[in-house]
PDB file of N, CA and C in Angstrom:
ATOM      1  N   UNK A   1     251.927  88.527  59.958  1.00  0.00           N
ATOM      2  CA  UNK A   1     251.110  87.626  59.164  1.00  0.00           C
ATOM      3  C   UNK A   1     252.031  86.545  58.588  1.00  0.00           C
ATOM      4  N   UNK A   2     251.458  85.451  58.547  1.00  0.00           N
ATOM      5  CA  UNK A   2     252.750  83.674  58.096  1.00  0.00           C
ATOM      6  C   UNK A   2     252.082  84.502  56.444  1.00  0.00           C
ATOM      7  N   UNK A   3     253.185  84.003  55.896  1.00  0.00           N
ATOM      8  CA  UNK A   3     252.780  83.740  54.885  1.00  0.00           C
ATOM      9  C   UNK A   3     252.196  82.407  53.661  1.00  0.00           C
ATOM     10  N   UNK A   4     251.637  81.795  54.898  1.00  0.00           N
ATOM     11  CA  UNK A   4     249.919  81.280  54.283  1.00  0.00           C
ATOM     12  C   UNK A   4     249.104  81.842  54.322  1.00  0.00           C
ATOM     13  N   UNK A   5     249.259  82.919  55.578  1.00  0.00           N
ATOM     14  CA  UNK A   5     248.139  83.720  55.697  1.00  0.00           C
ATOM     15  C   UNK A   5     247.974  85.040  54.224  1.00  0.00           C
ATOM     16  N   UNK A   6     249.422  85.446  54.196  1.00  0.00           N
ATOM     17  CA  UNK A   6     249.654  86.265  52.789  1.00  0.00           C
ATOM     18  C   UNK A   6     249.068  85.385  51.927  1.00  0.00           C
ATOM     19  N   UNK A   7     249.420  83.998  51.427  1.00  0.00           N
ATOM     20  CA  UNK A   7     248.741  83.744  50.276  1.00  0.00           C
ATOM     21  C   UNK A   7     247.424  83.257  50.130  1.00  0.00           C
ATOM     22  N   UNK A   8     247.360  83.151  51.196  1.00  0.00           N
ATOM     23  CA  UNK A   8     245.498  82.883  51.410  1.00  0.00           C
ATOM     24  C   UNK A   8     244.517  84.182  51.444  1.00  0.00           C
ATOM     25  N   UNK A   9     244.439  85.207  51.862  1.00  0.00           N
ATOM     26  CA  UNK A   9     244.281  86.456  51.637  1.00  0.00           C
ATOM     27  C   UNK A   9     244.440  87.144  50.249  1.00  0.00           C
ATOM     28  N   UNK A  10     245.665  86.780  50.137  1.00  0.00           N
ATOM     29  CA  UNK A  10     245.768  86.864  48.065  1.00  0.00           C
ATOM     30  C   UNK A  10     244.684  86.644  47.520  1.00  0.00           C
ATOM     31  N   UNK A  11     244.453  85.297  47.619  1.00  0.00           N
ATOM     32  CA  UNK A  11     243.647  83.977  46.891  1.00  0.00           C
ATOM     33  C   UNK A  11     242.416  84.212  47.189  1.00  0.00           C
ATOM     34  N   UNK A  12     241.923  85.335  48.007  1.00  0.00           N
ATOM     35  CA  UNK A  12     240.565  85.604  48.208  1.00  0.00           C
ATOM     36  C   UNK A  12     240.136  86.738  47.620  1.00  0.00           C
ATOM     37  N   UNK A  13     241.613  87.666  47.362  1.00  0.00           N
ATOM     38  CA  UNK A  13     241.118  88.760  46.718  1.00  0.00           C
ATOM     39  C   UNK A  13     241.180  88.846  45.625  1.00  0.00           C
ATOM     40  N   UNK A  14     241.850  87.538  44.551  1.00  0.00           N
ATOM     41  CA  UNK A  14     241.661  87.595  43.744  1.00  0.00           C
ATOM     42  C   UNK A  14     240.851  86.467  42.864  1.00  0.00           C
ATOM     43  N   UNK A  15     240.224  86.096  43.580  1.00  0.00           N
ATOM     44  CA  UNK A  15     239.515  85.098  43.409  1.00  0.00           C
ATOM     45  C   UNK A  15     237.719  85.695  43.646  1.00  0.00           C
ATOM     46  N   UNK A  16     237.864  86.623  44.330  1.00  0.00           N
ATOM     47  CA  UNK A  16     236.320  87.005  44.925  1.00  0.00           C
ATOM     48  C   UNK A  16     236.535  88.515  44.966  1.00  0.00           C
ATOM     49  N   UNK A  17     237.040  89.203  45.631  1.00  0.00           N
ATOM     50  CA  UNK A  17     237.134  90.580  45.999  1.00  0.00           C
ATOM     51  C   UNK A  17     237.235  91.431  45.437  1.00  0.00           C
ATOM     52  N   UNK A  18     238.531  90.817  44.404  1.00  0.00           N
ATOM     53  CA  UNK A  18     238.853  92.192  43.213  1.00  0.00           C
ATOM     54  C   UNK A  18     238.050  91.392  42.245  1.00  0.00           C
ATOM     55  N   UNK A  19     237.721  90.894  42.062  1.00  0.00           N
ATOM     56  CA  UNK A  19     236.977  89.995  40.924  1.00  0.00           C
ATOM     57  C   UNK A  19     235.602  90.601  41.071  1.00  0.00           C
ATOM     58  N   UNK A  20     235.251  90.863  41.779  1.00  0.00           N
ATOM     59  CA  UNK A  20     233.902  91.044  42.099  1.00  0.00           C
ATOM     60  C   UNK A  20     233.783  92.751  41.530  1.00  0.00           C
ATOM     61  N   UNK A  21     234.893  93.423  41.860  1.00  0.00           N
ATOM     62  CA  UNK A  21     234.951  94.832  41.800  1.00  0.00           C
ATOM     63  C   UNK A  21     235.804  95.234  40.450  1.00  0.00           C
ATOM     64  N   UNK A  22     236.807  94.450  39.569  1.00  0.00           N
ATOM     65  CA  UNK A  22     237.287  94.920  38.789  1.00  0.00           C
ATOM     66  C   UNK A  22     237.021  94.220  37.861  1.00  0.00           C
ATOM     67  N   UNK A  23     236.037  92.884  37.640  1.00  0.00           N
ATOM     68  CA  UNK A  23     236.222  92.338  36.698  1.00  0.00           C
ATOM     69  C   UNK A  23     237.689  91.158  36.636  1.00  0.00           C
ATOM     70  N   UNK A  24     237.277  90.275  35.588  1.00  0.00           N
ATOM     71  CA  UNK A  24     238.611  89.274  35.060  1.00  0.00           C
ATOM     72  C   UNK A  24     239.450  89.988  34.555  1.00  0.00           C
ATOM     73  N   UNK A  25     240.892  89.350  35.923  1.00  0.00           N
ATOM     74  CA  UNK A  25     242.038  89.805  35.242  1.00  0.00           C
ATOM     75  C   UNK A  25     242.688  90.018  34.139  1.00  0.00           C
ATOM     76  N   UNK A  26     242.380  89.429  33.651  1.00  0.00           N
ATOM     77  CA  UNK A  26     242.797  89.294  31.790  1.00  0.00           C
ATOM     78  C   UNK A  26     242.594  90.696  31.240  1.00  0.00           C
ATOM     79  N   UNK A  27     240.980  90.359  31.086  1.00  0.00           N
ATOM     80  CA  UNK A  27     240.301  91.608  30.734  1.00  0.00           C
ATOM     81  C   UNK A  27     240.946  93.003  31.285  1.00  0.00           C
ATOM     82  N   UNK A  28     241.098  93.026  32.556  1.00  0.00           N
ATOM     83  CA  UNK A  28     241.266  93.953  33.379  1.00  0.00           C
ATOM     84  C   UNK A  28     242.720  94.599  32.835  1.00  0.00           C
ATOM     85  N   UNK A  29     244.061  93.429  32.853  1.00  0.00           N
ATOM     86  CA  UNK A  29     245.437  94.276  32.645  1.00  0.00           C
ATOM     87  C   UNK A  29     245.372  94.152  31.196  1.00  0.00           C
ATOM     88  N   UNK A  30     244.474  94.042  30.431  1.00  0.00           N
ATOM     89  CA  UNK A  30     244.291  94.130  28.761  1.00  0.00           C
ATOM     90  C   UNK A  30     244.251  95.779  28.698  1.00  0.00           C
ATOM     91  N   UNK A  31     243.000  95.438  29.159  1.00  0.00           N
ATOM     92  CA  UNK A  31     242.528  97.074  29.260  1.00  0.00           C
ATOM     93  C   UNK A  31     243.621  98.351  29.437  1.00  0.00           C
ATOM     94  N   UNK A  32     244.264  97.760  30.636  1.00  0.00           N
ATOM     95  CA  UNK A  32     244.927  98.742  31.410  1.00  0.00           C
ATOM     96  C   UNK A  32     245.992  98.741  30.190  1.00  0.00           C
ATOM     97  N   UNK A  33     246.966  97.609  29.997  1.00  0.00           N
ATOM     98  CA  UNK A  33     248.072  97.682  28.969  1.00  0.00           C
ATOM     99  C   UNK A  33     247.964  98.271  27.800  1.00  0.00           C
ATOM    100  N   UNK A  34     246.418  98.577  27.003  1.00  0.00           N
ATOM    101  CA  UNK A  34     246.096  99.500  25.941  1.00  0.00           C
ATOM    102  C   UNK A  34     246.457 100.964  26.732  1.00  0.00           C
ATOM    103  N   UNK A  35     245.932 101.302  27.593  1.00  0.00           N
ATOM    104  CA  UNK A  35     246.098 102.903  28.061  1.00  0.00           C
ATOM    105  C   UNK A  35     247.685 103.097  28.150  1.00  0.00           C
ATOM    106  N   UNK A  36     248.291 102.251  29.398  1.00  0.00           N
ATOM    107  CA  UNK A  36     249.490 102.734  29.296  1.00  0.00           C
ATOM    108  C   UNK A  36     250.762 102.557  28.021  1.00  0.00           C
ATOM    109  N   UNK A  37     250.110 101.443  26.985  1.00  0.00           N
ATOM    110  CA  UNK A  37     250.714 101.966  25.702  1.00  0.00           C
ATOM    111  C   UNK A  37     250.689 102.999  24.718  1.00  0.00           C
ATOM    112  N   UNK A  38     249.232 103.615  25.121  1.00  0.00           N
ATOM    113  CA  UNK A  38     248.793 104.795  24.154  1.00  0.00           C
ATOM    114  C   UNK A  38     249.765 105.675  25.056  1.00  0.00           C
ATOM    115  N   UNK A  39     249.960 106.020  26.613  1.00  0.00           N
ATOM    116  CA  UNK A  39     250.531 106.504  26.701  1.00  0.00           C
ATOM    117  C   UNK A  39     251.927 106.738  26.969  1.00  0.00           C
ATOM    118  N   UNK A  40     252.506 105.677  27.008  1.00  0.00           N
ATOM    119  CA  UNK A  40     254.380 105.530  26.840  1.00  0.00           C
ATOM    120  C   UNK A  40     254.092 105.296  25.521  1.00  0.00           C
ATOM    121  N   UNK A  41     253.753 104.960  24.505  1.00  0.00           N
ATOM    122  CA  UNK A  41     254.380 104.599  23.246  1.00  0.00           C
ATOM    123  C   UNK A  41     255.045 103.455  22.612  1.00  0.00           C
ATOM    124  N   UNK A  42     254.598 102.784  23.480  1.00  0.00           N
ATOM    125  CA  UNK A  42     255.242 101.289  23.698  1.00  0.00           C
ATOM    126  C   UNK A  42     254.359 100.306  23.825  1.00  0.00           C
ATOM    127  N   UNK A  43     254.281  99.273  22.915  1.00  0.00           N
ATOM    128  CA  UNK A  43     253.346  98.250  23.596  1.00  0.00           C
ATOM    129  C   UNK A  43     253.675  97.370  24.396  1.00  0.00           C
ATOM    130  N   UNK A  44     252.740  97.498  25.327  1.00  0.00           N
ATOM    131  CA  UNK A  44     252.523  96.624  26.477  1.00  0.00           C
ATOM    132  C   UNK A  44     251.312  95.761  26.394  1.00  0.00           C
ATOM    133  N   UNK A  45     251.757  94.038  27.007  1.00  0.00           N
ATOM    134  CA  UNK A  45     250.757  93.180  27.143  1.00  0.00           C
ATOM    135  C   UNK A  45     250.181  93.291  28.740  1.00  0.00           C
ATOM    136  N   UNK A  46     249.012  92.279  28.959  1.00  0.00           N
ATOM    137  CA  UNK A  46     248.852  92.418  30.087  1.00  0.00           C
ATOM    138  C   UNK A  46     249.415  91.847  31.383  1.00  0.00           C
ATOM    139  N   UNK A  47     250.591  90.566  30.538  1.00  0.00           N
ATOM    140  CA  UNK A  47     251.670  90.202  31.569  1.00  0.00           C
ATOM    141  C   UNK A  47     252.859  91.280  32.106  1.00  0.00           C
ATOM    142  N   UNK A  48     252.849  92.155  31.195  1.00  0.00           N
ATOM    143  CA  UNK A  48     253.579  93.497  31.457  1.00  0.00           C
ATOM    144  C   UNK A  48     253.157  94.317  32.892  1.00  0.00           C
ATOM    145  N   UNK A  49     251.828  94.160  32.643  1.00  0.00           N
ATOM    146  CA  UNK A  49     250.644  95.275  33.696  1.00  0.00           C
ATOM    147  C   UNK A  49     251.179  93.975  34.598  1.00  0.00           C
ATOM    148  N   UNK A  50     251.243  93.292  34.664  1.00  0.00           N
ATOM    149  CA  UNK A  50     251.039  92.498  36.379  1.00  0.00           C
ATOM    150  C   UNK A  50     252.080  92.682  36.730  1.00  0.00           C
ATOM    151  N   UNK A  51     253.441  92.111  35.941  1.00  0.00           N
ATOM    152  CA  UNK A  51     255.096  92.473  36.462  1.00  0.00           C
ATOM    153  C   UNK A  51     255.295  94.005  37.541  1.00  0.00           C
ATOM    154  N   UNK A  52     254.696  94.978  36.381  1.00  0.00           N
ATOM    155  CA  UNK A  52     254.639  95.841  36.355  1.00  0.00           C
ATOM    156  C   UNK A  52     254.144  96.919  37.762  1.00  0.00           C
ATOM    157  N   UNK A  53     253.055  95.959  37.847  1.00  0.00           N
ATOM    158  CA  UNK A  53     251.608  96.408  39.079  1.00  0.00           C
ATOM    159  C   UNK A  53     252.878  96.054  40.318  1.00  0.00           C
ATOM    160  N   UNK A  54     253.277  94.302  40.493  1.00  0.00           N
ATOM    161  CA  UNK A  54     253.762  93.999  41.260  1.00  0.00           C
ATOM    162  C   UNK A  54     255.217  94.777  41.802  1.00  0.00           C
ATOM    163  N   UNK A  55     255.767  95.424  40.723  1.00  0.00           N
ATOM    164  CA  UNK A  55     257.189  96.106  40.803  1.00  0.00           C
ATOM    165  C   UNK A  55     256.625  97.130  41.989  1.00  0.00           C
ATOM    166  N   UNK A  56     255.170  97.940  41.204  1.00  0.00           N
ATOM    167  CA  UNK A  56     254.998  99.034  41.968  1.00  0.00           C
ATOM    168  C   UNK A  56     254.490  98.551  44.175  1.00  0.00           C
ATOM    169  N   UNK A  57     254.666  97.338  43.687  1.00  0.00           N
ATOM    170  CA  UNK A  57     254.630  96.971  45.324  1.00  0.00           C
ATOM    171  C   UNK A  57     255.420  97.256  46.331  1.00  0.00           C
ATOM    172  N   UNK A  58     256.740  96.443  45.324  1.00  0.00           N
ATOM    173  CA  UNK A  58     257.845  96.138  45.868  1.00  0.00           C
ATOM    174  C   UNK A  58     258.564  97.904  45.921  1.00  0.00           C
ATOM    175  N   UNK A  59     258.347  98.600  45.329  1.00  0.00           N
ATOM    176  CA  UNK A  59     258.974  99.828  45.881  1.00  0.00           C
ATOM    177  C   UNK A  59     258.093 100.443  46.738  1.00  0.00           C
ATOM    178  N   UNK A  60     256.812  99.941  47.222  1.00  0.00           N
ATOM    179  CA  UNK A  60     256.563 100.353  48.391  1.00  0.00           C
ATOM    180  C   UNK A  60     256.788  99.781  49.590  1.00  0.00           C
ATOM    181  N   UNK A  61     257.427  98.352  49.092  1.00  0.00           N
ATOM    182  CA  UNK A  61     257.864  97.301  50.424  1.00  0.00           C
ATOM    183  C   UNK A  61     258.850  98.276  50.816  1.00  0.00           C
ATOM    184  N   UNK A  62     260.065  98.608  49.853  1.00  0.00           N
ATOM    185  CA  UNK A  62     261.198  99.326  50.552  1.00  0.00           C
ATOM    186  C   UNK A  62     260.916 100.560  51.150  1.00  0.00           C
ATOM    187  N   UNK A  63     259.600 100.881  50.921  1.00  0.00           N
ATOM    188  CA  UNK A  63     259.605 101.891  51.512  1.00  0.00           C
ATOM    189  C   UNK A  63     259.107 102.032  53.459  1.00  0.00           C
ATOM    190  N   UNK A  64     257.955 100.890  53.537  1.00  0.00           N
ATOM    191  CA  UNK A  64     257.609 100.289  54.764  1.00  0.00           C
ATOM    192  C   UNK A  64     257.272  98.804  54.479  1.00  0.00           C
ATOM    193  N   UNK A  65     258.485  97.702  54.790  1.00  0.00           N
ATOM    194  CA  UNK A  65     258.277  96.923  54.852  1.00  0.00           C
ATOM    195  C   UNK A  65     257.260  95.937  55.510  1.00  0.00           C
ATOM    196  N   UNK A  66     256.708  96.725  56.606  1.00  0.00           N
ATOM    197  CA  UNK A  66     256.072  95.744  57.859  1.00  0.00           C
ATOM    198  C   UNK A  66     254.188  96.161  57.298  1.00  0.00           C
ATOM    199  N   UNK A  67     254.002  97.169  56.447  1.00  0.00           N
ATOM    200  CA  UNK A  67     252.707  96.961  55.898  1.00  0.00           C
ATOM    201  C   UNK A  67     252.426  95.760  54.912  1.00  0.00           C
ATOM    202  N   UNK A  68     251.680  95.142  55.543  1.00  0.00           N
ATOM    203  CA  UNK A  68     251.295  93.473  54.513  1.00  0.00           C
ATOM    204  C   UNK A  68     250.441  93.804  53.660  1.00  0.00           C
ATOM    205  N   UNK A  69     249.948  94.728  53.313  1.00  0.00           N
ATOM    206  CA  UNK A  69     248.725  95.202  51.987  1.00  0.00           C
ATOM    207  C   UNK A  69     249.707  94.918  51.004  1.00  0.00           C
ATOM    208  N   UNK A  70     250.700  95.390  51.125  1.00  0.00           N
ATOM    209  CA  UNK A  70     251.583  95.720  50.146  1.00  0.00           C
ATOM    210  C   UNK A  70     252.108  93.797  49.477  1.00  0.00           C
ATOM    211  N   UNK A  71     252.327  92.949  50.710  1.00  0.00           N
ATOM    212  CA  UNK A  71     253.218  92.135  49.991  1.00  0.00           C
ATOM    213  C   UNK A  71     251.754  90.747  49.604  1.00  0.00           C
ATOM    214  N   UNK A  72     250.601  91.189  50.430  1.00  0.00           N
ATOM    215  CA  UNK A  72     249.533  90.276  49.844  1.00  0.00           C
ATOM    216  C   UNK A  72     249.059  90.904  48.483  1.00  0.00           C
ATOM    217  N   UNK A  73     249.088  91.849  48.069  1.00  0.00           N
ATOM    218  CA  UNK A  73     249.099  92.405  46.499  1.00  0.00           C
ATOM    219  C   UNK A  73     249.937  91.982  45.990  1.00  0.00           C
ATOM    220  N   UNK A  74     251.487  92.122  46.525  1.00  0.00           N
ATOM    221  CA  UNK A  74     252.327  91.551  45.361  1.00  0.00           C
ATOM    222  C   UNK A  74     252.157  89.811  44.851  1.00  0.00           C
ATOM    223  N   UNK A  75     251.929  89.245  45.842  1.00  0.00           N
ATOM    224  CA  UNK A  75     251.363  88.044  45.572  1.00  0.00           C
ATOM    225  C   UNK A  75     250.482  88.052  44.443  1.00  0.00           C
ATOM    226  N   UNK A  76     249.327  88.525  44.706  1.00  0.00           N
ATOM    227  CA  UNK A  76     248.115  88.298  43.939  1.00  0.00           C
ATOM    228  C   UNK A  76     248.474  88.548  42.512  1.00  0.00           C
ATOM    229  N   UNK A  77     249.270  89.666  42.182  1.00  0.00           N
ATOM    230  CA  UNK A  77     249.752  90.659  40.906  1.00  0.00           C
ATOM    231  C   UNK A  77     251.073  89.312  40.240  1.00  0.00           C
ATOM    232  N   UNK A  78     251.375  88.428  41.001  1.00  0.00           N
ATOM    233  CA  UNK A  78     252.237  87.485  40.473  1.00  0.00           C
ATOM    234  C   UNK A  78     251.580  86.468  40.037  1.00  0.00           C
ATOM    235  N   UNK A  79     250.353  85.910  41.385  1.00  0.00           N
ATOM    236  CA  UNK A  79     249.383  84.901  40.282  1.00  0.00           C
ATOM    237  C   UNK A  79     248.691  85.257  38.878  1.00  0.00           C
ATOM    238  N   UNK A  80     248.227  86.749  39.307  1.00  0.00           N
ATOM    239  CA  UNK A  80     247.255  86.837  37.946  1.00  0.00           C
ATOM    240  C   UNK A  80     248.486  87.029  37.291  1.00  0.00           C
ATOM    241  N   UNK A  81     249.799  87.255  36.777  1.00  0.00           N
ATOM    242  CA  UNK A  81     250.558  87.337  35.634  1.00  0.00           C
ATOM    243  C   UNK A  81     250.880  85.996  35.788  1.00  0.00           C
ATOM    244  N   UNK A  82     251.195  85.285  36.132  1.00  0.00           N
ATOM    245  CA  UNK A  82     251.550  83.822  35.796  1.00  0.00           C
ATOM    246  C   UNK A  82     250.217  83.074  34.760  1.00  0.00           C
ATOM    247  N   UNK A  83     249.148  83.159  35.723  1.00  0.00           N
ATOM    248  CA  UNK A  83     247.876  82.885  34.600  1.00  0.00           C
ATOM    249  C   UNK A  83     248.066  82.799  33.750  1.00  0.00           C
ATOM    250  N   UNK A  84     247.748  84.368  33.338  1.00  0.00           N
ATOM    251  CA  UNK A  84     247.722  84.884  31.852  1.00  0.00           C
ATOM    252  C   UNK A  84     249.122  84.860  31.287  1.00  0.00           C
ATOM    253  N   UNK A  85     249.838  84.677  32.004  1.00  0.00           N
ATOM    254  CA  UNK A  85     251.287  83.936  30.829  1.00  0.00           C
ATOM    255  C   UNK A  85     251.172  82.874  30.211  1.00  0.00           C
ATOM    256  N   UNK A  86     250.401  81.761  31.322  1.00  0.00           N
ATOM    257  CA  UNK A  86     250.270  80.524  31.040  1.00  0.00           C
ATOM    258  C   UNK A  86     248.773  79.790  30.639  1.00  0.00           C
ATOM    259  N   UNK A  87     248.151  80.695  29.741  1.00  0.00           N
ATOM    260  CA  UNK A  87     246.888  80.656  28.808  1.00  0.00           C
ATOM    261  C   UNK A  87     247.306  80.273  27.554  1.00  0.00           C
TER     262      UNK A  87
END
């Protein structure tokens, strides 16, 4: 896959796909960053949850690089934290 095709695929799933199914991102790694602070003990924002989401990509890139689920998520998990950084 080029990666236009990665970021175009991104841009659909997070624009329509996961949007459609999880709700606005915002909302969405808000949410999530309350749970996993109640449970580490630590507060976390929801630019945390995207870094965060995206890290958990990238240690599955090393694990099989040549699956593209993996690096069109990490994409997407970098736009929606850039966003909401830049709100």
């Amino acid at each position: 896959m080029t990666r236009s095709k990665i970021l175009s695929t991104a841009r659909s799933y997070i624009t329509r796909d996961r949007q459609a199914d999880h709700g606005d991102a915002e909302d969405n790694f808000s949410r999530i960053a309350g749970y996993w602070s109640l449970h580490t003990g630590t507060t976390l924002t929801s630019t945390d949850v995207a870094v965060m989401m995206a890290l958990l990509k990238v240690a599955r890139i090393k694990q099989n690089p040549q699956h593209v689920d993996n690096w069109v998520d990490g994409a997407g998990y970098f736009a929606c934290g850039g966003e909401i950084a830049n709100k």
